[in-house]
PDB file of N, CA and C in Angstrom:
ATOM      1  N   UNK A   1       1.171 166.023  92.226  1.00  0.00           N
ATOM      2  CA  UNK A   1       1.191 165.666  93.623  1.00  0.00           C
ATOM      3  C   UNK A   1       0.108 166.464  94.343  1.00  0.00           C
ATOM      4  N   UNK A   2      -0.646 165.712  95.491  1.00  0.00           N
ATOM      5  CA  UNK A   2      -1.670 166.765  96.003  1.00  0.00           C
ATOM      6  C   UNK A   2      -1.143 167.969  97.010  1.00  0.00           C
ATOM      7  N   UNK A   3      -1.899 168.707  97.223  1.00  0.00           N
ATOM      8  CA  UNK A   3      -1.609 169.977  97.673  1.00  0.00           C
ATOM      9  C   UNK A   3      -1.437 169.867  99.178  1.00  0.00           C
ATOM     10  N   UNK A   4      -0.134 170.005  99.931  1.00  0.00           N
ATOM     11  CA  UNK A   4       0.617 169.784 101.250  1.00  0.00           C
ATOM     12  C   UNK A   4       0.918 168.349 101.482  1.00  0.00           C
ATOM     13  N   UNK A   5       1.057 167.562 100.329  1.00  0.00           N
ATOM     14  CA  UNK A   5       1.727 166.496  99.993  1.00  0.00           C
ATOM     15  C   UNK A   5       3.180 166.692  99.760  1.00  0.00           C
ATOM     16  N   UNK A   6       3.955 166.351 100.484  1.00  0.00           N
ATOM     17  CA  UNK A   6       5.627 166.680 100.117  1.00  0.00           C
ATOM     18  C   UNK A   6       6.306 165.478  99.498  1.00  0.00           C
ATOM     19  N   UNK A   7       7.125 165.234  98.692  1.00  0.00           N
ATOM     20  CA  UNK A   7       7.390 164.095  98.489  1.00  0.00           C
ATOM     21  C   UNK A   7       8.198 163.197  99.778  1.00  0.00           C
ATOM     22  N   UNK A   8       8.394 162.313  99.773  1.00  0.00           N
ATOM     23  CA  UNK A   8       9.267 161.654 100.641  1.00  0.00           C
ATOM     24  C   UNK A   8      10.612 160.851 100.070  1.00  0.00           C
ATOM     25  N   UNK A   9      11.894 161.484 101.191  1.00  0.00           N
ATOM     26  CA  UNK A   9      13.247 160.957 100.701  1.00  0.00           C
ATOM     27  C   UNK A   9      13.550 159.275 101.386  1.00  0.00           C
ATOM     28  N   UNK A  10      13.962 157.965 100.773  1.00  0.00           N
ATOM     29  CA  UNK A  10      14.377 156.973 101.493  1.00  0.00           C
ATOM     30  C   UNK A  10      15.269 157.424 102.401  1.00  0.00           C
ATOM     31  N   UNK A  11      15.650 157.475 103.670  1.00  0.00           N
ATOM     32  CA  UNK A  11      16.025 157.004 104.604  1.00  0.00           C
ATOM     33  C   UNK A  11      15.543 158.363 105.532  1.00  0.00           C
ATOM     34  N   UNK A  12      16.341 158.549 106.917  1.00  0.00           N
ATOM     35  CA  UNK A  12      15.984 159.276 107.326  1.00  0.00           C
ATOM     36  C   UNK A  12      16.834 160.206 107.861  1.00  0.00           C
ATOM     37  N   UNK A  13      16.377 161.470 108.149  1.00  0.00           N
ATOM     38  CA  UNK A  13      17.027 162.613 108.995  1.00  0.00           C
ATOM     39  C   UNK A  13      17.257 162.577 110.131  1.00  0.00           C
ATOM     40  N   UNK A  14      18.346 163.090 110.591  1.00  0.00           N
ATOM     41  CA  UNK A  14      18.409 162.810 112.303  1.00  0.00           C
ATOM     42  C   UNK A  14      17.540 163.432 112.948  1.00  0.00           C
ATOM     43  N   UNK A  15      17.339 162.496 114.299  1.00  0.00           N
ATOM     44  CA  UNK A  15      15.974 162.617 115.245  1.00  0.00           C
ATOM     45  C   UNK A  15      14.647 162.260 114.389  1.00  0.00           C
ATOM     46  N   UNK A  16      14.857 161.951 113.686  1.00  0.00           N
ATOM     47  CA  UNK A  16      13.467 160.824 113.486  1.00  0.00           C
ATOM     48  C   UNK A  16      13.333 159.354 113.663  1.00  0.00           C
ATOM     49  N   UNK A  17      12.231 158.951 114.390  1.00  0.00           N
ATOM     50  CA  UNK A  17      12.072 158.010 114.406  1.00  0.00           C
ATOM     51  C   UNK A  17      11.723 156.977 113.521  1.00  0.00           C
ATOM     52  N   UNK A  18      12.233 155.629 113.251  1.00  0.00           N
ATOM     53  CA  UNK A  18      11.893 154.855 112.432  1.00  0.00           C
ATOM     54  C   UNK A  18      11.265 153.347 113.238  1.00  0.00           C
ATOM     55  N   UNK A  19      10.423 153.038 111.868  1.00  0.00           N
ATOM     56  CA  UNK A  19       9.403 151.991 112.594  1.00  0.00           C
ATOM     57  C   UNK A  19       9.588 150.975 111.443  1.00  0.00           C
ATOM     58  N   UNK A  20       9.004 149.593 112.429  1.00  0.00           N
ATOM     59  CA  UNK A  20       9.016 148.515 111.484  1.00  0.00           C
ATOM     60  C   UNK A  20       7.173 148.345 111.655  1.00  0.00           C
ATOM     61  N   UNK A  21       6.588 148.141 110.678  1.00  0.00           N
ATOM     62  CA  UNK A  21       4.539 147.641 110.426  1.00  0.00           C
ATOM     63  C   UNK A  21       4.871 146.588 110.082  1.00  0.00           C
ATOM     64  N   UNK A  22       3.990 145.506 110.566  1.00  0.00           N
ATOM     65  CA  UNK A  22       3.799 144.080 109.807  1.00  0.00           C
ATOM     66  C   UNK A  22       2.178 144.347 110.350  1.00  0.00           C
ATOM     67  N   UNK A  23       1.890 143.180 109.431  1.00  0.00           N
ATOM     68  CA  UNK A  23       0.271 142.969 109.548  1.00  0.00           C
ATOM     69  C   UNK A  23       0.769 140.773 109.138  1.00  0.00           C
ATOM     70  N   UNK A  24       0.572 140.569 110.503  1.00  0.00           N
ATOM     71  CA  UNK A  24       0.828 139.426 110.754  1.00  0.00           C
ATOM     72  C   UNK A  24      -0.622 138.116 110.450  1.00  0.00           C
ATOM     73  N   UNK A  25      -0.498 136.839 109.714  1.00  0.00           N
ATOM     74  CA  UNK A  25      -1.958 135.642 110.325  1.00  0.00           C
ATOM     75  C   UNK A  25      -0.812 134.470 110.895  1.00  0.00           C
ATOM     76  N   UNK A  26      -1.310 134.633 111.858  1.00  0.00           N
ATOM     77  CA  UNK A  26      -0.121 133.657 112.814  1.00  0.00           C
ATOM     78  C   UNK A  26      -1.154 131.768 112.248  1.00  0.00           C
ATOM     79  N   UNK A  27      -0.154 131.055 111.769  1.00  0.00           N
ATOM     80  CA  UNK A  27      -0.074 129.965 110.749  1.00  0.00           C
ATOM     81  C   UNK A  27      -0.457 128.823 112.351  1.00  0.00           C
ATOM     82  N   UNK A  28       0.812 128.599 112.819  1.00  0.00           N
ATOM     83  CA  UNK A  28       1.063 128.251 113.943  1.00  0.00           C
ATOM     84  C   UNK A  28       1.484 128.360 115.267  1.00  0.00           C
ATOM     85  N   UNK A  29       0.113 128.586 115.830  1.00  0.00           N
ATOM     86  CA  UNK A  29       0.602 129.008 117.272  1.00  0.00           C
ATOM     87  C   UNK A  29       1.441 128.347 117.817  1.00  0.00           C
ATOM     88  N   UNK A  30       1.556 127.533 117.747  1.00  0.00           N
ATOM     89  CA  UNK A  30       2.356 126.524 119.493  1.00  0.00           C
ATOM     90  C   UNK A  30       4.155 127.133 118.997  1.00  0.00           C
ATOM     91  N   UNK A  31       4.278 127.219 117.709  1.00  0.00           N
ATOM     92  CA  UNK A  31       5.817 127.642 117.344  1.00  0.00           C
ATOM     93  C   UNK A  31       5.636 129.397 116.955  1.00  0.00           C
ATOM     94  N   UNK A  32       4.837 130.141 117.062  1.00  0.00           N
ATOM     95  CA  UNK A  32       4.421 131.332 116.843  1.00  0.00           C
ATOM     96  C   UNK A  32       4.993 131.629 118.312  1.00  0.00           C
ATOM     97  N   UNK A  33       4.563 131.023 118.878  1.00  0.00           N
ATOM     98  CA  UNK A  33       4.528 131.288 120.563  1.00  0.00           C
ATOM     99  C   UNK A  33       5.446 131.513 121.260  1.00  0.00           C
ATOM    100  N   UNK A  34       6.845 130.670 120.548  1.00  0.00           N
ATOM    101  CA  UNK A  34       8.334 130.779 120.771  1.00  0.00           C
ATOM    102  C   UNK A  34       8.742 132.056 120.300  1.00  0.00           C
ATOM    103  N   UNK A  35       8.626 132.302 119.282  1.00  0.00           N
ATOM    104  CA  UNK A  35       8.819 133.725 118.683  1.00  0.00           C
ATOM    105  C   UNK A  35       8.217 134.720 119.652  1.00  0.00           C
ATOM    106  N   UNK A  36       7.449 134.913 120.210  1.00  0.00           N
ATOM    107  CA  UNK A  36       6.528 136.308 120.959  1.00  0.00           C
ATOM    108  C   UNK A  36       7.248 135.958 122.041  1.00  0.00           C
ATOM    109  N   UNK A  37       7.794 135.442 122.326  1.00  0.00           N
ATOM    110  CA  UNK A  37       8.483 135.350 124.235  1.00  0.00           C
ATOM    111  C   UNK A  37       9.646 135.739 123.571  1.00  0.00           C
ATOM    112  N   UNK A  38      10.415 135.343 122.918  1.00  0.00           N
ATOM    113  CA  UNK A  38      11.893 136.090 122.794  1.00  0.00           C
ATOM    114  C   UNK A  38      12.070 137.206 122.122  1.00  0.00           C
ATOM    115  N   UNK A  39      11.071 137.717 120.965  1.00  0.00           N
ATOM    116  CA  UNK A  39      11.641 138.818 120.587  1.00  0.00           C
ATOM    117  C   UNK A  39      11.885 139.978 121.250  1.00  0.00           C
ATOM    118  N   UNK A  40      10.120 140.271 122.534  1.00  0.00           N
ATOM    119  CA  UNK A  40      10.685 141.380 123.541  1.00  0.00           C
ATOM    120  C   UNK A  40      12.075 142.312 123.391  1.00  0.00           C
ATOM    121  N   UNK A  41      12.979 141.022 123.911  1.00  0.00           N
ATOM    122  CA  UNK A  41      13.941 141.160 124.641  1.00  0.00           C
ATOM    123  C   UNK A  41      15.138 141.640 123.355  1.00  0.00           C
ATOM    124  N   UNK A  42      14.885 141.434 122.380  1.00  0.00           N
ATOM    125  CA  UNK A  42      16.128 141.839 121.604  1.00  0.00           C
ATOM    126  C   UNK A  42      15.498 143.228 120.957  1.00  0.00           C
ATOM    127  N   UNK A  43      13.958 143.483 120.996  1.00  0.00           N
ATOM    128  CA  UNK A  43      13.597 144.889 120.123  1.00  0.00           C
ATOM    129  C   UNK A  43      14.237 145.621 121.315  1.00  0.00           C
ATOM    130  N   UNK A  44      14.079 145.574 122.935  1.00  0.00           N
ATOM    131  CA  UNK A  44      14.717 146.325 123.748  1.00  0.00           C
ATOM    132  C   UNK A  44      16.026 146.957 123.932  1.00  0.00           C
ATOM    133  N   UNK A  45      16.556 145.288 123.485  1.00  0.00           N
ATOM    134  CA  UNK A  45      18.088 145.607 123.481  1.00  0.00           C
ATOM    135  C   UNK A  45      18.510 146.365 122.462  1.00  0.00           C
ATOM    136  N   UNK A  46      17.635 146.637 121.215  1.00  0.00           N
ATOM    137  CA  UNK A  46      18.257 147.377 120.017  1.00  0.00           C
ATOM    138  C   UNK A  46      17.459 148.831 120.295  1.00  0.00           C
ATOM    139  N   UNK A  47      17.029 149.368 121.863  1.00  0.00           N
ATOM    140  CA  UNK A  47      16.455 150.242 121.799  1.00  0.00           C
ATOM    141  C   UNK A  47      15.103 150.894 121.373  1.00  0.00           C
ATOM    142  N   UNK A  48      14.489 149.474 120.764  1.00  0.00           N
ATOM    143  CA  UNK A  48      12.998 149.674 120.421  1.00  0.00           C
ATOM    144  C   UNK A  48      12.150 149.374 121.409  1.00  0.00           C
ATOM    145  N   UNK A  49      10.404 150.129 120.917  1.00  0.00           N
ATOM    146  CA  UNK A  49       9.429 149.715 121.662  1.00  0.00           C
ATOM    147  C   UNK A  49       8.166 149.222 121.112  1.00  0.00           C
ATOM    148  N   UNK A  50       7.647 147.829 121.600  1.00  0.00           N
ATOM    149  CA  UNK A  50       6.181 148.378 120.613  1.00  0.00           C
ATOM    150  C   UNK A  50       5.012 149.273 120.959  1.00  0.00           C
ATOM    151  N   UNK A  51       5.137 149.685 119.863  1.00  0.00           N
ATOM    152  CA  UNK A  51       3.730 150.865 119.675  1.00  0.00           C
ATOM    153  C   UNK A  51       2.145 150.131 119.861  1.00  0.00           C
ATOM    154  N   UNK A  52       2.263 148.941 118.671  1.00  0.00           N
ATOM    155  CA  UNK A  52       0.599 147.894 118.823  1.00  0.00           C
ATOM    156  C   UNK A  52       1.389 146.957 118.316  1.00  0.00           C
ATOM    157  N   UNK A  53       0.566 146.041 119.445  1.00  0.00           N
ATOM    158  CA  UNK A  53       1.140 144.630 119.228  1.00  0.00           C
ATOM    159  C   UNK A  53       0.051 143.726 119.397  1.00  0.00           C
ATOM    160  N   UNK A  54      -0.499 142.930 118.891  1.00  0.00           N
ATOM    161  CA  UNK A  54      -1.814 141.879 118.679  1.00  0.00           C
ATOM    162  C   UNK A  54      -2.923 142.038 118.368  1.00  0.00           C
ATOM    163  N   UNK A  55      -3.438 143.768 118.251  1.00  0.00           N
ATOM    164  CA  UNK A  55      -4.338 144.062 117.665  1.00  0.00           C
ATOM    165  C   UNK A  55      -4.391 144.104 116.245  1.00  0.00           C
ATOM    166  N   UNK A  56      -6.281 143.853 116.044  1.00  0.00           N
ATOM    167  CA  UNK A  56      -6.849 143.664 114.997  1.00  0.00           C
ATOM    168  C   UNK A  56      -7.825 144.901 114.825  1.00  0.00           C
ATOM    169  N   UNK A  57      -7.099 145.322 113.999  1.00  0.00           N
ATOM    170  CA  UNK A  57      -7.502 146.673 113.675  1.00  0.00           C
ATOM    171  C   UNK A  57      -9.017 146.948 113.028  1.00  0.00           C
ATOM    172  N   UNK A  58      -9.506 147.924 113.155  1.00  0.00           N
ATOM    173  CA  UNK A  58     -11.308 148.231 112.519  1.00  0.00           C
ATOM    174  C   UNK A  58     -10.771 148.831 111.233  1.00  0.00           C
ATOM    175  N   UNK A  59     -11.724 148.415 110.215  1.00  0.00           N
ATOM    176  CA  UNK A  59     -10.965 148.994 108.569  1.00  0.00           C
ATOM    177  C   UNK A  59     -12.133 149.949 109.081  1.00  0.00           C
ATOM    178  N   UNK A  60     -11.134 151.078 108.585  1.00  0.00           N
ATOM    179  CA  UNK A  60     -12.569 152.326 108.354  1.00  0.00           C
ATOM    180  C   UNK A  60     -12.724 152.474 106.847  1.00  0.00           C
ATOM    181  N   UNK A  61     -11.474 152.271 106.131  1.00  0.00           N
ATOM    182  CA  UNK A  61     -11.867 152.477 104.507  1.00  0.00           C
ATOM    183  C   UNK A  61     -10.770 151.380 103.781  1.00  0.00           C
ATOM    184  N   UNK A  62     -11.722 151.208 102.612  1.00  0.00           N
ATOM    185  CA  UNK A  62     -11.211 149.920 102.264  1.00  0.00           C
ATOM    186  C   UNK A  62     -11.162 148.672 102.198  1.00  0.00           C
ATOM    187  N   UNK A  63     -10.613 147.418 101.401  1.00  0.00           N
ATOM    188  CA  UNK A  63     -10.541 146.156 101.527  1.00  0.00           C
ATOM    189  C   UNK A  63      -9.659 145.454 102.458  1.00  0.00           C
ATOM    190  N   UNK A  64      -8.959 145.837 103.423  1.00  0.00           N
ATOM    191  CA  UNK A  64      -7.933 145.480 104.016  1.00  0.00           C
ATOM    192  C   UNK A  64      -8.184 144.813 104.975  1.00  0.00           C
ATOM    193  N   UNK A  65      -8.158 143.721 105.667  1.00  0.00           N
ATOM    194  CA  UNK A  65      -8.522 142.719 106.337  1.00  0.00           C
ATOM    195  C   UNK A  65      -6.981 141.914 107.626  1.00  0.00           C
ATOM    196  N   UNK A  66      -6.182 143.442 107.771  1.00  0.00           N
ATOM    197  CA  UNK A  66      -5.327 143.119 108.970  1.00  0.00           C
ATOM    198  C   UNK A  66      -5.816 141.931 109.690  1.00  0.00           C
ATOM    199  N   UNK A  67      -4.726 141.189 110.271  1.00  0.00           N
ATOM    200  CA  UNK A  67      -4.972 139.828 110.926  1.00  0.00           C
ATOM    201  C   UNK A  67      -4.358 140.129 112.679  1.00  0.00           C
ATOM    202  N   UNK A  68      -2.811 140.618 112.729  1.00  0.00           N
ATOM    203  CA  UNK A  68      -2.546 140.892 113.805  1.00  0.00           C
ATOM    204  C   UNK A  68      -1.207 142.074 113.310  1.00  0.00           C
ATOM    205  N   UNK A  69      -1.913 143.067 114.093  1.00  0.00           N
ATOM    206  CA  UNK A  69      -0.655 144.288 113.639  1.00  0.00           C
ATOM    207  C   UNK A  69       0.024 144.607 114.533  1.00  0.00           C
ATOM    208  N   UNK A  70       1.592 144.888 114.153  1.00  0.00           N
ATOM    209  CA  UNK A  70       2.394 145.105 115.223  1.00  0.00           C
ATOM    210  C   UNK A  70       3.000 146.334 114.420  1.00  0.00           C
ATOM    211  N   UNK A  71       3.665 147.356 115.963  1.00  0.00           N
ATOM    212  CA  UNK A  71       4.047 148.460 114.829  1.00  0.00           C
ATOM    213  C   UNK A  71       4.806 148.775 116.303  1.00  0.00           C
ATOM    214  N   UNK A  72       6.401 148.501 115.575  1.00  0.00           N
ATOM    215  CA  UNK A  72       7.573 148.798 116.528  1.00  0.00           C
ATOM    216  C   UNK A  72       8.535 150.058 116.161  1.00  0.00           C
ATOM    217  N   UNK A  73       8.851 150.609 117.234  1.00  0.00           N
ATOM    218  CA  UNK A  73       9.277 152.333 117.316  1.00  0.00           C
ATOM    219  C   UNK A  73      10.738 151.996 117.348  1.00  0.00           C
ATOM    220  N   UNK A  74      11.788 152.438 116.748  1.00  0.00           N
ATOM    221  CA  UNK A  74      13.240 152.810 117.212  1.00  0.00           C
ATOM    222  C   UNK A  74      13.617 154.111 116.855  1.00  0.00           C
ATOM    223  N   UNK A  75      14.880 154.708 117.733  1.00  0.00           N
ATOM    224  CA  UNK A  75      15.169 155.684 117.435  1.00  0.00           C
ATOM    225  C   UNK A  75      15.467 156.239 116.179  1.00  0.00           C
ATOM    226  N   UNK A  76      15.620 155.559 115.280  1.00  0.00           N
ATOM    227  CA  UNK A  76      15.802 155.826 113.717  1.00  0.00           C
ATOM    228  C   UNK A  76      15.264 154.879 112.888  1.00  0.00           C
ATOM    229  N   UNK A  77      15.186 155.328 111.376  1.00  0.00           N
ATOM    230  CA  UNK A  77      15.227 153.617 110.130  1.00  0.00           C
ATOM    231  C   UNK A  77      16.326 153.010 110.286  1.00  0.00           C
ATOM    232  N   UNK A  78      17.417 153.545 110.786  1.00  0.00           N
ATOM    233  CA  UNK A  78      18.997 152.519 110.718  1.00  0.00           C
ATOM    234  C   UNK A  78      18.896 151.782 112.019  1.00  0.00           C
ATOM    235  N   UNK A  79      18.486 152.283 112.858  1.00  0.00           N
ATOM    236  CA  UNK A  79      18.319 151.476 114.142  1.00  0.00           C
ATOM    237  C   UNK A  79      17.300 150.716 113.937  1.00  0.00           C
ATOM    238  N   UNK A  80      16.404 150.439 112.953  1.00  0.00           N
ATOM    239  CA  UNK A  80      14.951 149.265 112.915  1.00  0.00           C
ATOM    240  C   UNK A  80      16.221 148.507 112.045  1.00  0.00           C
ATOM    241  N   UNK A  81      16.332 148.598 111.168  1.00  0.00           N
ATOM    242  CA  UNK A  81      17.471 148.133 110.143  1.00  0.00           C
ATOM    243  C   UNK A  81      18.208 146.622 111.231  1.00  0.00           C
ATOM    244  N   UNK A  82      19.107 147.747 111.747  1.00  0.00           N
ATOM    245  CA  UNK A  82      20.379 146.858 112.498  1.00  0.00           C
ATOM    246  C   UNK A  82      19.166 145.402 113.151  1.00  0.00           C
ATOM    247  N   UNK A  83      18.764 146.135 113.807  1.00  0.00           N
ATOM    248  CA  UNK A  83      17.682 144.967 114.903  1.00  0.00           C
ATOM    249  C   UNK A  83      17.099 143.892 113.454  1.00  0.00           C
ATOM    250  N   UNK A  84      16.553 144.195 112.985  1.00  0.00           N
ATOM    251  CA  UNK A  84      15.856 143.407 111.698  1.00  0.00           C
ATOM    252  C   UNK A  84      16.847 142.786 111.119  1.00  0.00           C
ATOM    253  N   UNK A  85      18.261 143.317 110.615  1.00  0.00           N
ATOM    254  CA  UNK A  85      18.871 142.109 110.556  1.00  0.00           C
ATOM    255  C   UNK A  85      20.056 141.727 111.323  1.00  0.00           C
ATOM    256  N   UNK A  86      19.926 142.260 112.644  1.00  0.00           N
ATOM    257  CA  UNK A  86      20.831 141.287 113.543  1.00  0.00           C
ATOM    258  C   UNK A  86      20.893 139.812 113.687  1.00  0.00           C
ATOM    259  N   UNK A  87      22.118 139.636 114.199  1.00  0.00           N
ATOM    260  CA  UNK A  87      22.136 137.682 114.917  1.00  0.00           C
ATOM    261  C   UNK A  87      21.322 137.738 115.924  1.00  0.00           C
ATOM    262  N   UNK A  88      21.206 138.817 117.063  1.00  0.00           N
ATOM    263  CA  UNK A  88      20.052 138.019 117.932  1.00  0.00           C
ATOM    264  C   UNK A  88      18.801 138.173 117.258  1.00  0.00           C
ATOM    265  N   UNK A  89      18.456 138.982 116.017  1.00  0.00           N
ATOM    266  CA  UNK A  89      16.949 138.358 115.688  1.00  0.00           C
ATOM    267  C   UNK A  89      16.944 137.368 114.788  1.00  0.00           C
ATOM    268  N   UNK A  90      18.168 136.914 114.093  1.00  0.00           N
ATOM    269  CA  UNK A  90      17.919 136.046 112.728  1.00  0.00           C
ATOM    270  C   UNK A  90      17.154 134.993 112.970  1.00  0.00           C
ATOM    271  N   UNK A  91      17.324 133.800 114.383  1.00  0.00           N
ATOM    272  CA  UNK A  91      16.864 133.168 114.993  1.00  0.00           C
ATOM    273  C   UNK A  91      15.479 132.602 114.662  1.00  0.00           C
ATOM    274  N   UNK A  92      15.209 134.162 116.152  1.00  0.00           N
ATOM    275  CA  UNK A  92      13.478 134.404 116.057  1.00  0.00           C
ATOM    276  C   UNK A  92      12.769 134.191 114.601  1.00  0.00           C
ATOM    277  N   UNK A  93      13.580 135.186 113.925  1.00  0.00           N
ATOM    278  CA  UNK A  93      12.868 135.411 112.020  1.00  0.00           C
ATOM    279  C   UNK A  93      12.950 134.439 111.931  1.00  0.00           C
ATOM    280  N   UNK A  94      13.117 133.373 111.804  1.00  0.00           N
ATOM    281  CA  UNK A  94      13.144 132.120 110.832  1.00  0.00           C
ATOM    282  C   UNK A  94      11.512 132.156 111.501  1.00  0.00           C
ATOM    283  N   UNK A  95      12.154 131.545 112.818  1.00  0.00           N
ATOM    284  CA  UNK A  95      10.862 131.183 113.348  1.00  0.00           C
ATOM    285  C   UNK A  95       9.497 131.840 113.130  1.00  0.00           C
ATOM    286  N   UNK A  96       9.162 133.183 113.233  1.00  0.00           N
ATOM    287  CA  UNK A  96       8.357 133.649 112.909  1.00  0.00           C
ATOM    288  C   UNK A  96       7.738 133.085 111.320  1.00  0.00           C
ATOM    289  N   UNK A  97       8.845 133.482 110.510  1.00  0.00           N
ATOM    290  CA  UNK A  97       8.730 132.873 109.373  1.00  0.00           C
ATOM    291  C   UNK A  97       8.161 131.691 108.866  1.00  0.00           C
ATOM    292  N   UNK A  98       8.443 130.814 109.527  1.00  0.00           N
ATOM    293  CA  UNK A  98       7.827 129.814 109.432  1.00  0.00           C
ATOM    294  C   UNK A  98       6.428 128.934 110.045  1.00  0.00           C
ATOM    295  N   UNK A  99       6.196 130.429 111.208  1.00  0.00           N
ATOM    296  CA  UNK A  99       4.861 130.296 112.029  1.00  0.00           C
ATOM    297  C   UNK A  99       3.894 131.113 111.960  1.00  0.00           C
ATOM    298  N   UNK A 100       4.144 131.645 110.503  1.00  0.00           N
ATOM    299  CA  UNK A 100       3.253 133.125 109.768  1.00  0.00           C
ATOM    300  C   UNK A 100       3.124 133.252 109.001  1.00  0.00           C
ATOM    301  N   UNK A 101       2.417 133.781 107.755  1.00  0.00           N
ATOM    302  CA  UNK A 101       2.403 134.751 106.643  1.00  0.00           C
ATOM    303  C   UNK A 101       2.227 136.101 106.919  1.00  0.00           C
ATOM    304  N   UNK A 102       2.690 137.360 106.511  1.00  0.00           N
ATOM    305  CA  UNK A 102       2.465 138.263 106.374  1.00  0.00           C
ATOM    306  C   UNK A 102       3.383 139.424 105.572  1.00  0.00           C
ATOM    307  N   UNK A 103       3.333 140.558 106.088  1.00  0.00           N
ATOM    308  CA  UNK A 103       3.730 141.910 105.728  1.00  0.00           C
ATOM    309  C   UNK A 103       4.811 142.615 106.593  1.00  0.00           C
ATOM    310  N   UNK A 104       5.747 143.220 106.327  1.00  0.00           N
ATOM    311  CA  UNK A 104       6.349 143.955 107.088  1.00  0.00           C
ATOM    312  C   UNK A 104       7.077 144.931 105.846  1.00  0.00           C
ATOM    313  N   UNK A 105       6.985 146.697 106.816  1.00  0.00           N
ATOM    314  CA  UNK A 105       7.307 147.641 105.995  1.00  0.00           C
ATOM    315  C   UNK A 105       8.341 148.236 107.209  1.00  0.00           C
ATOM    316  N   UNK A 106       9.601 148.806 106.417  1.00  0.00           N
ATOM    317  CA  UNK A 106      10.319 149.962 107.465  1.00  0.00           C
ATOM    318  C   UNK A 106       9.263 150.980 107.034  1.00  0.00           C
ATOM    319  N   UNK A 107       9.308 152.493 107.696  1.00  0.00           N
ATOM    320  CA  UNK A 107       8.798 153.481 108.035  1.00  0.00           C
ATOM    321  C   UNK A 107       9.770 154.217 108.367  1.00  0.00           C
ATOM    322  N   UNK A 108       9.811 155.492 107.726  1.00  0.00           N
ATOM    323  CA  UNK A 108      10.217 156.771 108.587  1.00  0.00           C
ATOM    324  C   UNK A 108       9.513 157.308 109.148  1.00  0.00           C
ATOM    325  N   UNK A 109       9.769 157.995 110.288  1.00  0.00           N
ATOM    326  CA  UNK A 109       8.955 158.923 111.404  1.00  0.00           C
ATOM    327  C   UNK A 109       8.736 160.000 110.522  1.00  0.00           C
ATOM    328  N   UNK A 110       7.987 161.012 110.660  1.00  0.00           N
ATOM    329  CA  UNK A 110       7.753 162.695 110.071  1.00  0.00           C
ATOM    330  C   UNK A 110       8.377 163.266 110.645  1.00  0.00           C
TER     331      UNK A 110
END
């Protein structure tokens, strides 16, 4: 392992924050579009915020070719959790789902 590399444990410690990353290519806008007006309102209600939302990031190193990155904050990984698979987002997810390809990672905070 490199040197001030610590390993990392799955889930998290209290008072850390946990995040959801996607690196989104929105397929279809006109039904993409439904999705971005309602989710707001339920990352709020589960206490989240977004951090970046529609930016297209500059690669400084690497092959990586981000399309649209979003990177949402909650008070914990169990609190991104609940919201990710709640009933008020299952909805949206389809939709997204079906008006996208991409990526999405949980995250623990440091």
């Amino acid at each position: 392992m490199a040197e001030g590399v610590e390993p990392h444990s799955q889930g998290s410690e209290s008072g850390k924050a946990g995040y959801i990353v996607g690196d989104i290519e929105v397929t279809d806008l006109d039904t993409y579009s439904q999705y971005a007006a309602g989710v707001p309102g339920t990352v709020a209600a589960f206490g989240g915020k977004y951090l970046v939302r529609g930016v297209s990031g500059k690669v400084l190193e690497g092959g990586w070719t981000p399309k649209r990155l979003v990177v949402l904050e909650f008070e914990s990984i169990q609190r991104a959790k609940e919201w990710y698979n709640s009933p008020e987002y299952a909805d949206l997810k389809k939709i997204r789902q079906s008006a996208s390809n991409g990526n999405l990672i949980f995250a623990d905070g440091a």
